[in-house]
Protein backbone atom coordinates (compact mmCIF):
# COMPACT_ATOMS: atom_id res chain seq x y z
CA UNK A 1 113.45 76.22 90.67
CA UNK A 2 110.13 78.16 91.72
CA UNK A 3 109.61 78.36 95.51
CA UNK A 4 106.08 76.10 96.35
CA UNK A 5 103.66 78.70 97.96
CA UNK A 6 102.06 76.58 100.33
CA UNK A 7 98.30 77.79 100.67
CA UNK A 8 95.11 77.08 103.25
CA UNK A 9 91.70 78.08 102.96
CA UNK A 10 89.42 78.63 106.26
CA UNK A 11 85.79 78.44 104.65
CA UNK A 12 82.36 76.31 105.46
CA UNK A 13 81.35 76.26 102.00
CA UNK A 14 82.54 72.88 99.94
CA UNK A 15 81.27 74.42 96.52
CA UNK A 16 83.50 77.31 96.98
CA UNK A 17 86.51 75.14 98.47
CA UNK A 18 86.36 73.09 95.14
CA UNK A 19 86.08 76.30 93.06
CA UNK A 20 89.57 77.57 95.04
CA UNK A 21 91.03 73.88 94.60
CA UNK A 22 90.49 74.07 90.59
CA UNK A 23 91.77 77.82 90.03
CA UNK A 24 94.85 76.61 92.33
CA UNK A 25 95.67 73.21 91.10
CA UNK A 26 96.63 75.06 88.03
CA UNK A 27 99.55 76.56 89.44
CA UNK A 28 102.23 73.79 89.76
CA UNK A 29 104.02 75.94 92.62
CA UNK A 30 101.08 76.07 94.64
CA UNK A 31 100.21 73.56 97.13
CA UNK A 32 96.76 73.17 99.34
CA UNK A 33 98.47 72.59 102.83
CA UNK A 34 95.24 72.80 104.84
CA UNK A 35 91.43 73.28 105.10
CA UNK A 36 89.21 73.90 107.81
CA UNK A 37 85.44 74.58 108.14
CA UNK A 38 85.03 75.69 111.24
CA UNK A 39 86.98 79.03 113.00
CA UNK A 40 88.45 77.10 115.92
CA UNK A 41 90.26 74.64 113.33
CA UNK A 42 92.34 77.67 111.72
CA UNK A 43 94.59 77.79 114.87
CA UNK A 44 95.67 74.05 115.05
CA UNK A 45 95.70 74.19 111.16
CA UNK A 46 98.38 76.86 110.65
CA UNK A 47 100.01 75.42 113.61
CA UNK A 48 100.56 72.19 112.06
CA UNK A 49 102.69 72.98 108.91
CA UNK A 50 103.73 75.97 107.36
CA UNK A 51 101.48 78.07 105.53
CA UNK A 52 102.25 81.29 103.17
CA UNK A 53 99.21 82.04 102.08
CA UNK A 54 95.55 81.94 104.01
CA UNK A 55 92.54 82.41 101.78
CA UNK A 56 89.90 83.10 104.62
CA UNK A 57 86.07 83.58 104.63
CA UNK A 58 85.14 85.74 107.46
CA UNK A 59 81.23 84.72 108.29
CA UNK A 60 82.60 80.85 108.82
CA UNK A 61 81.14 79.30 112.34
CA UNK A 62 83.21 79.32 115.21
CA UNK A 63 82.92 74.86 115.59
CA UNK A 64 80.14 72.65 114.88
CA UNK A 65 78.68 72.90 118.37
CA UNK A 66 78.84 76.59 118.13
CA UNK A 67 77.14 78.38 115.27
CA UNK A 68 78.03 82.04 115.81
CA UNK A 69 80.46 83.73 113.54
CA UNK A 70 83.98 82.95 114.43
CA UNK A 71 85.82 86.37 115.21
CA UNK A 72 87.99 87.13 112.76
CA UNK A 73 88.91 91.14 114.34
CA UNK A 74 90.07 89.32 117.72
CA UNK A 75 91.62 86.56 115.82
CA UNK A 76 93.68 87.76 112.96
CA UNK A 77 96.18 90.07 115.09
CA UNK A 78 97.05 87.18 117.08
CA UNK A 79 97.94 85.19 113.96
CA UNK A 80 100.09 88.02 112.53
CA UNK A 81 101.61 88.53 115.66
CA UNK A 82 102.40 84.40 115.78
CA UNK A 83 103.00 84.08 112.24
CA UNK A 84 104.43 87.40 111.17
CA UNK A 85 105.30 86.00 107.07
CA UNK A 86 101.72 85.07 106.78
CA UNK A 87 99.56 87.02 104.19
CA UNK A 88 95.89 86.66 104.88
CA UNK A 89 93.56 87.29 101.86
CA UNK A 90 89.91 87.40 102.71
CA UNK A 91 87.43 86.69 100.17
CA UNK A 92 83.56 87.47 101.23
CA UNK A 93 80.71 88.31 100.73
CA UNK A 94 80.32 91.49 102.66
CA UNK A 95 80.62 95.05 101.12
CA UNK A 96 79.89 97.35 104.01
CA UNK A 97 82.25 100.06 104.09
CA UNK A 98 82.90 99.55 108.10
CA UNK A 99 83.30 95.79 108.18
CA UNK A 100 85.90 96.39 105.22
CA UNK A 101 87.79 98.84 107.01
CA UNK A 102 87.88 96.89 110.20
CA UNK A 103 89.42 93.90 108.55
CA UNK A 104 91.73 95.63 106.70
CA UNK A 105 92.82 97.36 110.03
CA UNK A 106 93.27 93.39 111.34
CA UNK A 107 96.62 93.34 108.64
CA UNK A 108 95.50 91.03 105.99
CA UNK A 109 96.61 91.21 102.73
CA UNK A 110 93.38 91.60 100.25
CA UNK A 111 89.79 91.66 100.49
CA UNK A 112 87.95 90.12 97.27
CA UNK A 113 84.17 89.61 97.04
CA UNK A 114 82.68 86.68 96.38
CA UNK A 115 81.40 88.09 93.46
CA UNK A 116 84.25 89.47 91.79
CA UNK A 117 84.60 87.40 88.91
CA UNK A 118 87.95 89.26 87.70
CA UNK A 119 89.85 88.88 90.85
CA UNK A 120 88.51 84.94 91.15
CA UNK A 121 89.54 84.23 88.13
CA UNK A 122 93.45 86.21 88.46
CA UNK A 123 93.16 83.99 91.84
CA UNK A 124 96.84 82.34 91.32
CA UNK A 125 98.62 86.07 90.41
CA UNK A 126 96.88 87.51 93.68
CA UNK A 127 98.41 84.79 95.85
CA UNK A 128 101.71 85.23 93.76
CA UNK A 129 101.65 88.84 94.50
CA UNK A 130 100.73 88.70 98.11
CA UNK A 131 103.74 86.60 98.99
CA UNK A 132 105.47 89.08 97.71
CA UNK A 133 104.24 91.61 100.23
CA UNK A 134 101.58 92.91 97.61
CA UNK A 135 97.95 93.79 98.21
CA UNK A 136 94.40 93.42 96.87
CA UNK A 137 91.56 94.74 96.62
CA UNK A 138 88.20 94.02 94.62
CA UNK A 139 87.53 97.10 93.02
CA UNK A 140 84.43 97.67 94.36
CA UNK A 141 86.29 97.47 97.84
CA UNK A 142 88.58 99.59 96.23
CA UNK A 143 86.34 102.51 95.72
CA UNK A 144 84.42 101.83 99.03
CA UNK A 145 87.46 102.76 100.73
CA UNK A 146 88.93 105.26 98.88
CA UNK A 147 85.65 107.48 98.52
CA UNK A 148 85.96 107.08 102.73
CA UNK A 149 89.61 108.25 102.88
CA UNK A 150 89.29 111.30 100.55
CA UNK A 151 86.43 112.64 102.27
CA UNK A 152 88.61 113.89 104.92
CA UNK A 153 90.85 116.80 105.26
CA UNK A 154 94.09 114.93 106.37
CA UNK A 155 96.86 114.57 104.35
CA UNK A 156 97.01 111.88 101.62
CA UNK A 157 99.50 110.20 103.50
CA UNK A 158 100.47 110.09 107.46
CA UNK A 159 104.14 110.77 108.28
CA UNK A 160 104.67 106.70 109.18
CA UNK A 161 103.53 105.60 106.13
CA UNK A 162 105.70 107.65 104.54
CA UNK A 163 108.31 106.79 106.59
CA UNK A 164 107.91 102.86 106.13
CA UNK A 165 107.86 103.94 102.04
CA UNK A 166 110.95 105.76 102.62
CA UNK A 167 112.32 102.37 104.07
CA UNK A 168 111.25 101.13 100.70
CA UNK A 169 112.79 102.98 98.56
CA UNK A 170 116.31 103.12 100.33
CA UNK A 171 116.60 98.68 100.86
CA UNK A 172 114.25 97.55 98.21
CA UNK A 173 115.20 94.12 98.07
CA UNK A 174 114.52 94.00 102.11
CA UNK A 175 111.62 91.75 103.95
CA UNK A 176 108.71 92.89 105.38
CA UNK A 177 109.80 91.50 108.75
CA UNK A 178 113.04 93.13 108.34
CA UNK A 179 111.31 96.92 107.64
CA UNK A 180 109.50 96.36 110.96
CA UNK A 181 112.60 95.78 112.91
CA UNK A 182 114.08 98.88 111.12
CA UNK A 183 111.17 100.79 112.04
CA UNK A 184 110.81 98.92 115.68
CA UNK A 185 107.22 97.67 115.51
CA UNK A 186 105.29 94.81 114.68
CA UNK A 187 104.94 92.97 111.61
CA UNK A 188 101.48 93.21 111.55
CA UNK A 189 101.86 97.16 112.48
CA UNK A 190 104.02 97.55 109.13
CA UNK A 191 101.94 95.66 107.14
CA UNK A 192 98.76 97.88 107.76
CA UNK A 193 101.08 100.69 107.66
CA UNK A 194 101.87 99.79 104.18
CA UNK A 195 98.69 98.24 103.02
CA UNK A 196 96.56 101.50 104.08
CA UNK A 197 99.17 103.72 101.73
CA UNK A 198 98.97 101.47 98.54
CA UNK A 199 95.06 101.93 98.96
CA UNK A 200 95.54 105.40 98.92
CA UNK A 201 98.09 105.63 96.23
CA UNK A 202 96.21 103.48 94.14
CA UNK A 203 98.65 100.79 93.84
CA UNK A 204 99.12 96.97 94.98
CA UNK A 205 102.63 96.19 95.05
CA UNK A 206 105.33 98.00 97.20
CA UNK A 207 107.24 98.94 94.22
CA UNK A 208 104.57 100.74 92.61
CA UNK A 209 103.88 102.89 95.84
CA UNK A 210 107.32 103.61 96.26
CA UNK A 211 106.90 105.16 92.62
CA UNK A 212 104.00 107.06 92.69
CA UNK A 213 105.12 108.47 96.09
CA UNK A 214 108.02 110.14 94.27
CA UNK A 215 106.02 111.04 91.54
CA UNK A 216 104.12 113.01 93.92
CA UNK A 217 106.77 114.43 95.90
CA UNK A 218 106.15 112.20 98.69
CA UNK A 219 109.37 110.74 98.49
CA UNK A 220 112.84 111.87 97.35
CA UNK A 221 113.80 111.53 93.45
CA UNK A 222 115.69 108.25 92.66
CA UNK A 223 119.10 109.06 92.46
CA UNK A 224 120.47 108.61 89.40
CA UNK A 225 122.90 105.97 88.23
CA UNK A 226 127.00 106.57 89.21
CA UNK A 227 128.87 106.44 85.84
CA UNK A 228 131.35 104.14 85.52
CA UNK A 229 134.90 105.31 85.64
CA UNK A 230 135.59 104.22 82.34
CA UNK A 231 133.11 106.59 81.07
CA UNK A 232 134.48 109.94 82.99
């Protein structure tokens, strides 16, 4: 039986809303658990059921009485620090380099522009992935970030990301909550940890990062298979 991935949105928009509803409600394991307009709903949203998945505008109004932008830097630690399993995917309309960074740095999951038909329309296999600890990017983000990162002269990757990639590779089938207790920090720590090194590995899922890192000598070699007795 699939597992229901139970989904909210956060965004003041009802055109959009009913354009996440549609792509959605064609994904018979996904269920709309919540929706709020305004950023002081979020809180008493995710606190009333269980939610996998936020899909999360970041320009929405703090309440109706207050019309300045909720803030989503202060507000999305606290969440990930209260709700460590939750992956936050933030679709906008905002492409400056710094504001991308900054909410990437917060721990969510993806960043999509509004205007990224591709990723819109792949909506249901983002949220899929995400639960699985994956990560997106629009590809315009993408390159906004990248072209940042490679203009320095550090290292590709820092030693803790290798080290949380390391964890990776040795229990592959472990959670993301359980890596952080391995490594003795914060969900929310591992998860940028881990989001920031598939952005620079090119790559979305933790699989594919723990693969390219070997590739490029990053990592240790998979080991190879232990023949069976029978066959010695």
């Amino acid at each position: 039986m699939t597992k229901t991935i139970r989904v909210a949105i956060l965004d003041d928009h009802q055109p959009i809303i009913d354009g996440y509803l549609y792509r959605l409600s064609m994904a018979p394991e996904i269920k709309i658990v919540g929706i709020a307009l305004f950023g002081n709903d979020l809180e008493p949203m995710l606190a009333g059921q269980a939610v996998d998945v936020l899909i999360l505008d970041i320009s929405v109004p703090i309440s109706a009485d207050n019309p300045n932008p909720f803030p989503v830097q202060h507000a999305i630690p606290q969440l990930l620090e209260r709700y460590p399993d939750l992956a936050i995917l933030v679709i906008s309309m905002y492409r400056q380099r710094s504001l991308i960074q900054s909410i990437m740095e917060t721990g969510v999951s993806g960043y999509i522009l509004k205007d990224d038909r591709a990723s819109i329309q792949e909506l249901v296999s983002i949220i899929r992935s995400l639960v699985q600890g994956g990560v997106h990017l629009s590809q315009q983000a993408y390159q906004i970030l990248i072209q940042n990162m490679q203009s320095g002269s550090e290292p590709l990757l820092a030693a803790r990301q290798i080290e949380a990639l390391a964890l990776c590779a040795a229990y592959p089938d472990a959670s993301q909550s359980e890596l952080a207790k391995m490594m003795k920090v914060a969900n929310s720590t591992l998860r940028n940890l881990l989001s920031e090194a598939y952005i620079r590995l090119g790559v979305r899922t933790r699989q594919a990062a723990v693969a390219r890192a070997r590739q490029l000598g990053l990592l240790q070699p998979d080991l190879p298979q232990i023949m069976d007795s029978n066959e010695l």
